[in-house]
PDB file of N, CA and C in Angstrom:
ATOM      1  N   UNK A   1       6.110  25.976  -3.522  1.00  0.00           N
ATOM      2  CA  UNK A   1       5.846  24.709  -2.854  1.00  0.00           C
ATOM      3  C   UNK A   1       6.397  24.789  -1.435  1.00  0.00           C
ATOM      4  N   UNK A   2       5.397  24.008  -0.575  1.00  0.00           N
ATOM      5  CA  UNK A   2       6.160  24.221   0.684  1.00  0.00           C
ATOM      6  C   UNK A   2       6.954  23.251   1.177  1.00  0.00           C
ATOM      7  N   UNK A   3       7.838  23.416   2.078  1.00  0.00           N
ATOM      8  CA  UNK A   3       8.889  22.220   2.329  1.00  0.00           C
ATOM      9  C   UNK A   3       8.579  21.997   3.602  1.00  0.00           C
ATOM     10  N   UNK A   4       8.591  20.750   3.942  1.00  0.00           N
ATOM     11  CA  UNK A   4       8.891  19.900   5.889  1.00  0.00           C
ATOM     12  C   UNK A   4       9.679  18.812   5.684  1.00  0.00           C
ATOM     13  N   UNK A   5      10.494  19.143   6.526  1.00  0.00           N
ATOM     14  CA  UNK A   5      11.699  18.153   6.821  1.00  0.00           C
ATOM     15  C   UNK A   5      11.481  17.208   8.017  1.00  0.00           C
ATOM     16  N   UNK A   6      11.171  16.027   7.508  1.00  0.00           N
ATOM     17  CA  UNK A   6      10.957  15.084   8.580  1.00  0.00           C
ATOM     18  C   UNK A   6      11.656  14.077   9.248  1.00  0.00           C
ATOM     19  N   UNK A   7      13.119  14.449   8.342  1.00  0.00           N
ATOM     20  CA  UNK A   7      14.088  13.186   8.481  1.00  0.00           C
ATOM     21  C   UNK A   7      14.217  12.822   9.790  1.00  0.00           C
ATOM     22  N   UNK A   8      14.154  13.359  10.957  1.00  0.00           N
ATOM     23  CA  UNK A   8      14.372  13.754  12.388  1.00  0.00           C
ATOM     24  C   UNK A   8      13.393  12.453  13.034  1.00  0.00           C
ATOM     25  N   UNK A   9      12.592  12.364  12.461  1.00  0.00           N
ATOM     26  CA  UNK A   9      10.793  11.538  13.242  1.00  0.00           C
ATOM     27  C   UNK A   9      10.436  10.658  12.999  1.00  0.00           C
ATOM     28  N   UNK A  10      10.354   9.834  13.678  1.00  0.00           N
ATOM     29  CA  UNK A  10       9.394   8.580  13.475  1.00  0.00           C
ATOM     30  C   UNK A  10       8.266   7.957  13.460  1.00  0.00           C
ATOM     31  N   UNK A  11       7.696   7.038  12.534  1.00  0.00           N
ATOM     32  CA  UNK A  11       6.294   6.655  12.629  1.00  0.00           C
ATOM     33  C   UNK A  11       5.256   6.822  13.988  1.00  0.00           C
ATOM     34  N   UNK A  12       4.617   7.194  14.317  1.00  0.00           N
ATOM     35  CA  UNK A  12       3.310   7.911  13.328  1.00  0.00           C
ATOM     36  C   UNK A  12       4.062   9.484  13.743  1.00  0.00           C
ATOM     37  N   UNK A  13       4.684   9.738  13.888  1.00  0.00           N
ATOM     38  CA  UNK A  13       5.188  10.990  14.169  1.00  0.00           C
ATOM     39  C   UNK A  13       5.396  12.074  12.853  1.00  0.00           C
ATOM     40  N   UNK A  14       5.564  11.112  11.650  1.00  0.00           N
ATOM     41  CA  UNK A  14       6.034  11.451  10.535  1.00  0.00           C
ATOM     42  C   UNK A  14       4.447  12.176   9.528  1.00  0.00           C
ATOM     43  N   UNK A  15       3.697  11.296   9.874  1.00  0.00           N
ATOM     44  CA  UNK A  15       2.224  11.627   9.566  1.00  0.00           C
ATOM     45  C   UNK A  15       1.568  12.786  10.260  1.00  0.00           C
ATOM     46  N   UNK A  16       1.873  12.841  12.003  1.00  0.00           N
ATOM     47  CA  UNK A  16       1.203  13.813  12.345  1.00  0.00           C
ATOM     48  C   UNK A  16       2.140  15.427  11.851  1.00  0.00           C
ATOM     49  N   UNK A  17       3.271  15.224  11.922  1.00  0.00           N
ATOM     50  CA  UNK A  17       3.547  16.101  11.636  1.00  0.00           C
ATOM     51  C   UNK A  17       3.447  16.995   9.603  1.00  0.00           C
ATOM     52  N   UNK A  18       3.199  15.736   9.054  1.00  0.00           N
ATOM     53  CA  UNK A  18       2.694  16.177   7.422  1.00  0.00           C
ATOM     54  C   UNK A  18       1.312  16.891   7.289  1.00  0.00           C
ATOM     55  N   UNK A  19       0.414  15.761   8.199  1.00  0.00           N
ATOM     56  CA  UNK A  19      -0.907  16.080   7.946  1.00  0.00           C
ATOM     57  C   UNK A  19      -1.035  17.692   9.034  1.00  0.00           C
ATOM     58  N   UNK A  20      -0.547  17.704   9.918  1.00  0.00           N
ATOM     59  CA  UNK A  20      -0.922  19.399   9.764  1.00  0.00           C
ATOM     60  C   UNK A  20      -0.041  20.655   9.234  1.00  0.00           C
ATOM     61  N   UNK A  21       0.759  20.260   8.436  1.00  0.00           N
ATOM     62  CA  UNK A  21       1.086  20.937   7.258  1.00  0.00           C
ATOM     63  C   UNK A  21       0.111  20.754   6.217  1.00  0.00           C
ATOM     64  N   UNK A  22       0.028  19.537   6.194  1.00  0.00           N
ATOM     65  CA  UNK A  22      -1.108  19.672   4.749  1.00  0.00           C
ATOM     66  C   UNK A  22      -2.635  20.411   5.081  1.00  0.00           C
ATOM     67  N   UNK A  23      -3.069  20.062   6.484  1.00  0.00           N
ATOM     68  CA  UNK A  23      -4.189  21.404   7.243  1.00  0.00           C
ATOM     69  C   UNK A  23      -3.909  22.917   6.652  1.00  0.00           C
ATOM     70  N   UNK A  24      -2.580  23.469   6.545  1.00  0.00           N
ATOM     71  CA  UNK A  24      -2.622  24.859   6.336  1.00  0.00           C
ATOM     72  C   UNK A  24      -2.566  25.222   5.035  1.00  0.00           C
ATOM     73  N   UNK A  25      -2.882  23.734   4.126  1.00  0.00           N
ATOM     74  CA  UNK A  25      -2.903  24.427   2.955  1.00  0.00           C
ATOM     75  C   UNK A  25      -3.596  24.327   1.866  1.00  0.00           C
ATOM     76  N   UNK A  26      -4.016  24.862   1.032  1.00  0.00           N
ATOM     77  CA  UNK A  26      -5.628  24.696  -0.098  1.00  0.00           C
ATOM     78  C   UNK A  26      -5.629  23.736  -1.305  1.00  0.00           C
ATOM     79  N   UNK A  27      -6.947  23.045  -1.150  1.00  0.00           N
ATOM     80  CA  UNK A  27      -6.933  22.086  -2.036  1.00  0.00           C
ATOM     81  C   UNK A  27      -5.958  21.731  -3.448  1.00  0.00           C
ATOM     82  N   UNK A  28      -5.251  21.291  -3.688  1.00  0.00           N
ATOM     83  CA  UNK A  28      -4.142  21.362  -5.087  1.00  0.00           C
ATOM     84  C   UNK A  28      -2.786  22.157  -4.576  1.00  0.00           C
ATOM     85  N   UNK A  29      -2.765  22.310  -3.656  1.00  0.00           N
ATOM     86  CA  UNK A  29      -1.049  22.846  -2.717  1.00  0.00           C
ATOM     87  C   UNK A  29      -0.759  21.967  -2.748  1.00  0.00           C
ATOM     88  N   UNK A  30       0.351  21.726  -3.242  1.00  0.00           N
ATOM     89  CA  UNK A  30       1.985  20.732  -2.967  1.00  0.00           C
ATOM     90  C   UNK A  30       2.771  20.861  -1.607  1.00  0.00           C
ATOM     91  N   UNK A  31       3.242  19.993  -1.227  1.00  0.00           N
ATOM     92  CA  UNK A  31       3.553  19.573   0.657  1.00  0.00           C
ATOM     93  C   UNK A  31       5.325  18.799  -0.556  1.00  0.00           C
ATOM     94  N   UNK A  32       6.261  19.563   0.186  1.00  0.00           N
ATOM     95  CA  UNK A  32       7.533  18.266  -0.780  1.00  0.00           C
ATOM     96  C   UNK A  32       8.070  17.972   1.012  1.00  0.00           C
ATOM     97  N   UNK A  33       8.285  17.126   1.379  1.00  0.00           N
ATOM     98  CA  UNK A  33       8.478  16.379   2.423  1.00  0.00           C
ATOM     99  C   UNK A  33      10.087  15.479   2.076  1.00  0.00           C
ATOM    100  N   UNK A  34      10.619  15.836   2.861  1.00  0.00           N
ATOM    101  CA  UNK A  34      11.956  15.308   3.185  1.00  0.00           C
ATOM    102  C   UNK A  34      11.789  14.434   4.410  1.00  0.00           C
ATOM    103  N   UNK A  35      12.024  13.041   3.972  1.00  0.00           N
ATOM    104  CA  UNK A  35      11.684  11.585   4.773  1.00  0.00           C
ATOM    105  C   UNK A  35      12.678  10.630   5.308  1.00  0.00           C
ATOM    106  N   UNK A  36      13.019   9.760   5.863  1.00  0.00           N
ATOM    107  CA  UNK A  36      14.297   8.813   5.775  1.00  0.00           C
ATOM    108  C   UNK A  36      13.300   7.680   5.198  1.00  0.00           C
ATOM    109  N   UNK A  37      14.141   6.446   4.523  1.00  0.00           N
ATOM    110  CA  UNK A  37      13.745   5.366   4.118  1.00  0.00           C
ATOM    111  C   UNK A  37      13.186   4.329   4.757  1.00  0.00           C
ATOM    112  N   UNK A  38      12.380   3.637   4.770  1.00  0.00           N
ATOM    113  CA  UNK A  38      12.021   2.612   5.247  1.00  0.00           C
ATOM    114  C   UNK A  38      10.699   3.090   6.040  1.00  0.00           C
ATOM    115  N   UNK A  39      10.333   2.715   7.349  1.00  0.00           N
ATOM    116  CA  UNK A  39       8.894   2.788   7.570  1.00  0.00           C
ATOM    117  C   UNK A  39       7.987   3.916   6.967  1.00  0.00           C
ATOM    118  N   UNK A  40       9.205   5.333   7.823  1.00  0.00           N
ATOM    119  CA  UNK A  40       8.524   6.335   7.296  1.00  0.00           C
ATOM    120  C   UNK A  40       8.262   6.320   5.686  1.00  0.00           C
ATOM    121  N   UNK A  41       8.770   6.203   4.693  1.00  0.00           N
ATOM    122  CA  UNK A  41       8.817   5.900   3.240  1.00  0.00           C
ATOM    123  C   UNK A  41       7.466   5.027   3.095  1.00  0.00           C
ATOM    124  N   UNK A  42       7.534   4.304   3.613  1.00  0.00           N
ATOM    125  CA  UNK A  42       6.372   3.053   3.216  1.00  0.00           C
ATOM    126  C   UNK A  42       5.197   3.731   3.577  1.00  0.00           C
ATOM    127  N   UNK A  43       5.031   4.234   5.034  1.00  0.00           N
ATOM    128  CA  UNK A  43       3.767   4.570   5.487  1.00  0.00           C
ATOM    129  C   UNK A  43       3.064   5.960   4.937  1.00  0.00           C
ATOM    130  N   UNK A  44       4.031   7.050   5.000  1.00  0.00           N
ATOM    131  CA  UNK A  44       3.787   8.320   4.752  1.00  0.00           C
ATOM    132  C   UNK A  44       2.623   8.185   3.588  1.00  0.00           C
ATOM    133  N   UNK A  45       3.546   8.211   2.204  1.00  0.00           N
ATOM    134  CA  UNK A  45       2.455   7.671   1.093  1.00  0.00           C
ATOM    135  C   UNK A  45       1.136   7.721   1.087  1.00  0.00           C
ATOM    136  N   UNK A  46       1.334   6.186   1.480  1.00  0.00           N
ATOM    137  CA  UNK A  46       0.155   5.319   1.444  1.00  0.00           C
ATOM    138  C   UNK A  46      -1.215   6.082   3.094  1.00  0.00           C
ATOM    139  N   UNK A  47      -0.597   6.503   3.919  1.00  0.00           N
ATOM    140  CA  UNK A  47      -1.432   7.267   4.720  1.00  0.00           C
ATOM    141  C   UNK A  47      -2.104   8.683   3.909  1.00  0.00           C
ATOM    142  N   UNK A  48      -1.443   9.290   3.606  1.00  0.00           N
ATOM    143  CA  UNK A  48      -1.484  10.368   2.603  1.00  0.00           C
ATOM    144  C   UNK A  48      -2.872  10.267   1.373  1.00  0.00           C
ATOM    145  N   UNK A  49      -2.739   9.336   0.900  1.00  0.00           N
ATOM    146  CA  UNK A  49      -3.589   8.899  -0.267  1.00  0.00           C
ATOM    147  C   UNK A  49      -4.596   8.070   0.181  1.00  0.00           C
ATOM    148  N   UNK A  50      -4.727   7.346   1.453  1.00  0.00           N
ATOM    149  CA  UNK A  50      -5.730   6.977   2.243  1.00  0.00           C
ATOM    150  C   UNK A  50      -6.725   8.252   2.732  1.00  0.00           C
ATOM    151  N   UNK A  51      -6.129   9.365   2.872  1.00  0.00           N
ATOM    152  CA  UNK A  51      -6.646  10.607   3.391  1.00  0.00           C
ATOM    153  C   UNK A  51      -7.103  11.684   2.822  1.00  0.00           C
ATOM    154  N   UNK A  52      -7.144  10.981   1.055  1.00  0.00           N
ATOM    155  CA  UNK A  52      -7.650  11.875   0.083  1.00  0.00           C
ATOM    156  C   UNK A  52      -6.582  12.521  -0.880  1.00  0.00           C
ATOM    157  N   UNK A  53      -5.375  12.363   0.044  1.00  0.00           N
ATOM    158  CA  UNK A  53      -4.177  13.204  -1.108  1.00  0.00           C
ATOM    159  C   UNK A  53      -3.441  12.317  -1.986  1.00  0.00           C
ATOM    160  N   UNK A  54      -2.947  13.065  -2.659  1.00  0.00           N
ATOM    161  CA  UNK A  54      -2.126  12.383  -3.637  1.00  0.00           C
ATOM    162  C   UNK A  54      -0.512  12.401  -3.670  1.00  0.00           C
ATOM    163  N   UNK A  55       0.186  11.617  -4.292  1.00  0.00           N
ATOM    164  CA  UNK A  55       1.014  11.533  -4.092  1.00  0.00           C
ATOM    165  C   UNK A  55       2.384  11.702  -5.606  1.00  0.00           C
ATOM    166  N   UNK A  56       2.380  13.099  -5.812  1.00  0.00           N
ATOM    167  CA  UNK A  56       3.358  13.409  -7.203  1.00  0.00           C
ATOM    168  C   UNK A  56       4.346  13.052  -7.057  1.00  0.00           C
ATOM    169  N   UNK A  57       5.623  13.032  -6.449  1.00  0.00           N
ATOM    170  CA  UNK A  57       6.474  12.146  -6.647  1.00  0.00           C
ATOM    171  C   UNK A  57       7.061  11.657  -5.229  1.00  0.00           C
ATOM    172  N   UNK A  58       7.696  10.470  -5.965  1.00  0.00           N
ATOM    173  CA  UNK A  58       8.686   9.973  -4.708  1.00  0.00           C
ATOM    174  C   UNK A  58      10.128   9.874  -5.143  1.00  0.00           C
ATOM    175  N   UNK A  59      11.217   9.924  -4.291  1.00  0.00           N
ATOM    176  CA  UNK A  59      12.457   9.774  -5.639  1.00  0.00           C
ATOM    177  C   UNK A  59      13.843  10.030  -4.584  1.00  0.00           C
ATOM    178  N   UNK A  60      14.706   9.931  -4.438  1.00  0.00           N
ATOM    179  CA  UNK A  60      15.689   9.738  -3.600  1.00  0.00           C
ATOM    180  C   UNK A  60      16.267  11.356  -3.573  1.00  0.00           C
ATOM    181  N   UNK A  61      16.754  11.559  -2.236  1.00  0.00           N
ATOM    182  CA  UNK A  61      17.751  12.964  -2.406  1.00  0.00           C
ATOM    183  C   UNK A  61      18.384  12.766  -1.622  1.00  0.00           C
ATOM    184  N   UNK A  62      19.474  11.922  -2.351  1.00  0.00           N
ATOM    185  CA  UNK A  62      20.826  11.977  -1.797  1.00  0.00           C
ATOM    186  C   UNK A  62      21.659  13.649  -1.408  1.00  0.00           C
ATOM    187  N   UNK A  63      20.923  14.798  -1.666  1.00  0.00           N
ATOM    188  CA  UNK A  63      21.715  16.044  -0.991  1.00  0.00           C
ATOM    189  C   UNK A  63      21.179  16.045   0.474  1.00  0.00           C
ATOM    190  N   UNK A  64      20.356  15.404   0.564  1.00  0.00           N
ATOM    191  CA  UNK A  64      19.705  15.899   1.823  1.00  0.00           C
ATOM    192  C   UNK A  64      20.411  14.602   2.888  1.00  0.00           C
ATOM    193  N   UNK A  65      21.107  13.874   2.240  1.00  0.00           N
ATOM    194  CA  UNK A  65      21.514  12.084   3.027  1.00  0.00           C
ATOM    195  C   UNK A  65      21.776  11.190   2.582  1.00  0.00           C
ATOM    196  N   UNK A  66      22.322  10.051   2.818  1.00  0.00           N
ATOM    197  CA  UNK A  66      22.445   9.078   2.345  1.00  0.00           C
ATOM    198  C   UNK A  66      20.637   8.081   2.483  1.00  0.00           C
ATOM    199  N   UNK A  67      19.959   8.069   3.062  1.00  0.00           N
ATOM    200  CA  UNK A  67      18.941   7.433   3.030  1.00  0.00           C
ATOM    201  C   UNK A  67      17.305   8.568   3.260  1.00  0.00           C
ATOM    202  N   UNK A  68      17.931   9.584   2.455  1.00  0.00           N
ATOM    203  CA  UNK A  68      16.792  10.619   2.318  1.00  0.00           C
ATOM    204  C   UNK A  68      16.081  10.582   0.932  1.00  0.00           C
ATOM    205  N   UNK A  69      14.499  10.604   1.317  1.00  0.00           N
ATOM    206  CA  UNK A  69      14.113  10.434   0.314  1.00  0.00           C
ATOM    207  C   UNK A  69      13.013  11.894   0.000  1.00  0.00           C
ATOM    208  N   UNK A  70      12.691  12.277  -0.940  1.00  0.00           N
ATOM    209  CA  UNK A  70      11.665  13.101  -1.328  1.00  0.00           C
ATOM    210  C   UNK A  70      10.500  13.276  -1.441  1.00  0.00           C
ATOM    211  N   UNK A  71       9.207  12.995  -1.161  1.00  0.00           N
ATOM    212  CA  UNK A  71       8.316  13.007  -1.646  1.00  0.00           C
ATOM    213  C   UNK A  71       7.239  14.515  -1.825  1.00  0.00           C
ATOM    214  N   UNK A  72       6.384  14.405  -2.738  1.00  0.00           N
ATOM    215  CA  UNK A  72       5.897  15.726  -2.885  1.00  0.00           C
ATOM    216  C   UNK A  72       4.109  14.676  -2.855  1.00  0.00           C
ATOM    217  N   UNK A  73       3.242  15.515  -1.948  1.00  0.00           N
ATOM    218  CA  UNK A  73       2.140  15.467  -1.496  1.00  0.00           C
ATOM    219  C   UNK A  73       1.028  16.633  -2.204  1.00  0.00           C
ATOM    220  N   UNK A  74      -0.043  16.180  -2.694  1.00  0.00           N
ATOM    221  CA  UNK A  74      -0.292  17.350  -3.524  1.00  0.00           C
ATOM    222  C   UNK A  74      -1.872  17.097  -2.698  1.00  0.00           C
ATOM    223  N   UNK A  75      -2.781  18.310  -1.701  1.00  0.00           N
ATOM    224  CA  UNK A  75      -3.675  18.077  -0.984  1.00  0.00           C
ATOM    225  C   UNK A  75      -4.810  17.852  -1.817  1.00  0.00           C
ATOM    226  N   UNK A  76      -5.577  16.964  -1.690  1.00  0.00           N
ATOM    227  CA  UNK A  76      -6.727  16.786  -2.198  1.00  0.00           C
ATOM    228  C   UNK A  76      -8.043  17.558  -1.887  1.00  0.00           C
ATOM    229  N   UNK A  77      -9.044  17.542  -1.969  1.00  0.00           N
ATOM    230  CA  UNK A  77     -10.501  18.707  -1.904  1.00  0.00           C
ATOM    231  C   UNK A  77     -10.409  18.903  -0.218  1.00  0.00           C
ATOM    232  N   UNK A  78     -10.630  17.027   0.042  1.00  0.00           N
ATOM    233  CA  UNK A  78     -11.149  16.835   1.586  1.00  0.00           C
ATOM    234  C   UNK A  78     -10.979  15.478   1.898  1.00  0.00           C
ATOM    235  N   UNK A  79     -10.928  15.103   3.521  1.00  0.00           N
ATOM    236  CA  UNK A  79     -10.367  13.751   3.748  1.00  0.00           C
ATOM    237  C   UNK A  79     -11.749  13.060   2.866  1.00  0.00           C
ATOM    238  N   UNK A  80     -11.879  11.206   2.890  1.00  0.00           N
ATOM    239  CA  UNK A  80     -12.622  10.646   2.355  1.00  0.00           C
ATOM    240  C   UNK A  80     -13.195  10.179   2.954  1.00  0.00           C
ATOM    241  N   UNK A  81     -14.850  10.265   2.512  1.00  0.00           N
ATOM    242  CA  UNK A  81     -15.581  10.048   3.754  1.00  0.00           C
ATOM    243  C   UNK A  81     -15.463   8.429   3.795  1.00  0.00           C
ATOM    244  N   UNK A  82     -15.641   8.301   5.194  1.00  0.00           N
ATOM    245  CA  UNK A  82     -15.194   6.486   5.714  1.00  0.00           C
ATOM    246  C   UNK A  82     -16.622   5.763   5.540  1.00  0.00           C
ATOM    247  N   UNK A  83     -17.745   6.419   5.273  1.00  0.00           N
ATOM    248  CA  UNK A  83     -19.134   6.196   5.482  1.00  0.00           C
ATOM    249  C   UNK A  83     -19.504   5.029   3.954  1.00  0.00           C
ATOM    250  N   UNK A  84     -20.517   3.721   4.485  1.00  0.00           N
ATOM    251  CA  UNK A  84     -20.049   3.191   3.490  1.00  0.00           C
ATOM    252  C   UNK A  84     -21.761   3.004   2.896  1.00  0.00           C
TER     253      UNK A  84
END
């Protein structure tokens, strides 16, 4: 699984920097993303799964911080088409 540490970044900063990690990698690759709480937490997600991916877990890691959280991103086929 690959790891990005994002604790450092802020919204939308947190996205651009996932989504081209998740670019380099093949449909059903796992992305585990190290986040801080609050916007980034809220948005990441839910951008993520707006964009076709999914989202295996979310869950606190207190080794990494006091307000670090985990999430693991698992890439989907392809973004979704917006076409209605």
């Amino acid at each position: 699984m690959n790891l990005l540490d994002i604790r450092a970044y802020v919204c939308p900063m947190t996205w651009v920097k996932a989504k081209i990690a998740l670019d380099g990698l093949a449909p059903g690759d796992s992305l585990e993303v190290l986040l801080r709480d609050g916007e980034p937490l809220e948005n990441l997600p839910r951008t993520a799964e707006e964009e076709g991916h999914s989202v295996a877990l979310r869950e606190r890691a207190p080794e990494a911080g006091a307000d670090a959280w985990r999430v693991v991103l698992v890439k989907g086929a392809g973004e979704i088409s917006k076409e209605t």
